[in-house]
Protein backbone atom coordinates (compact mmCIF):
# COMPACT_ATOMS: atom_id res chain seq x y z
CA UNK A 1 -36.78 21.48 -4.99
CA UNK A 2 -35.08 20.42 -1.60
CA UNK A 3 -34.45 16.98 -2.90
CA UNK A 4 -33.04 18.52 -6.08
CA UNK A 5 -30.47 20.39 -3.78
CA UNK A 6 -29.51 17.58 -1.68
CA UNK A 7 -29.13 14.95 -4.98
CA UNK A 8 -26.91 18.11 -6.23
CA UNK A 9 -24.48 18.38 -3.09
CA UNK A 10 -24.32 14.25 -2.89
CA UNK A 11 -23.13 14.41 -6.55
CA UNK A 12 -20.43 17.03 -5.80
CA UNK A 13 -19.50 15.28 -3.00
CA UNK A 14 -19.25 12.29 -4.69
CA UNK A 15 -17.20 13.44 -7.91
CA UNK A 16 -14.89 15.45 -5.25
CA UNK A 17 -14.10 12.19 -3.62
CA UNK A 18 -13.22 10.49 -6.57
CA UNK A 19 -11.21 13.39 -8.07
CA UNK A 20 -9.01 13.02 -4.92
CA UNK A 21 -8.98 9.91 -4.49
CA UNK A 22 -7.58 9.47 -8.54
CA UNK A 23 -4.84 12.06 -7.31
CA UNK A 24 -2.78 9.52 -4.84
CA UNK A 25 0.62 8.36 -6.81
CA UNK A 26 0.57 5.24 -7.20
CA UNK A 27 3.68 3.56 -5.24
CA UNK A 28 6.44 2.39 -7.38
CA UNK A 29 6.98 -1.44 -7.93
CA UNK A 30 10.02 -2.54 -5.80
CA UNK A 31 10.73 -6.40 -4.56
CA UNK A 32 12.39 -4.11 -1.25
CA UNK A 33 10.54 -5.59 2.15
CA UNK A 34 10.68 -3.88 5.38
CA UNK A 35 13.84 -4.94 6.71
CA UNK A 36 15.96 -5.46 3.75
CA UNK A 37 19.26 -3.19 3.21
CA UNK A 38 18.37 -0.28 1.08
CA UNK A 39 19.83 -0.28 -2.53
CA UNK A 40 23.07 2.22 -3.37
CA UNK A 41 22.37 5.31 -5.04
CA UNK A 42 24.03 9.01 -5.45
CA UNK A 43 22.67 12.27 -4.55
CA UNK A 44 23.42 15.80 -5.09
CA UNK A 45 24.28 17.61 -0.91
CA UNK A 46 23.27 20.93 -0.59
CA UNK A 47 26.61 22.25 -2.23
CA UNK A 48 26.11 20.49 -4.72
CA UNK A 49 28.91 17.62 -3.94
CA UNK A 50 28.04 13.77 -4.87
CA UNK A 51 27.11 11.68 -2.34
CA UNK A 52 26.59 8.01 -2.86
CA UNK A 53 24.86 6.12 0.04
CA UNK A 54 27.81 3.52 0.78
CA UNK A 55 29.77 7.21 1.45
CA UNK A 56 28.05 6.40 5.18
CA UNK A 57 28.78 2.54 5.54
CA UNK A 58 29.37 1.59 8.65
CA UNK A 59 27.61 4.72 10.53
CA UNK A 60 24.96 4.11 13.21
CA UNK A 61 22.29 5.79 10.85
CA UNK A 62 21.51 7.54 7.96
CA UNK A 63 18.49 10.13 7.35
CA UNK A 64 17.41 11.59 4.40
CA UNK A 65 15.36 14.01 4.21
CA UNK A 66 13.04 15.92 1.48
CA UNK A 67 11.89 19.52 2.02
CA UNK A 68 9.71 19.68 -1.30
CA UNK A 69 10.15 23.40 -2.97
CA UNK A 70 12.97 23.89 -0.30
CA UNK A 71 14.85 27.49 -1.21
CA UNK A 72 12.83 27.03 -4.79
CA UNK A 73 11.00 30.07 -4.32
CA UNK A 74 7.83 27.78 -5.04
């Protein structure tokens, strides 16, 4: 009966693993390398004005930044 319980918790161990690891997004396909300029592309500011990367060419940096469900109520 004790071996029953320990095969029992290994298995749900096991299939939680997996289910977790089959979760992770798979990264998208890019020929970018560490280093290389970043490609242009347009965003949306938080008033709602375009922004297009070259907008900060020329500037020391840029940061962007995600706050996922950010003022979404979710």
């Amino acid at each position: 009966m004790r071996g029953r319980k320990h095969l029992i918790s290994f298995l749900l161990l096991l299939l939680s693993s997996f289910m977790a690891h089959a979760q992770q997004p798979t990264p998208p396909k890019t020929q970018l390398k560490v280093g290389d300029a970043a490609p242009e592309f347009t965003l949306r500011d938080t008033e709602g004005k375009e922004v297009k990367l070259s907008d900060f060419k020329g500037k020391k940096n840029v940061v962007l930044a995600f706050y996922v469900l950010a003022f979404t109520g979710g």
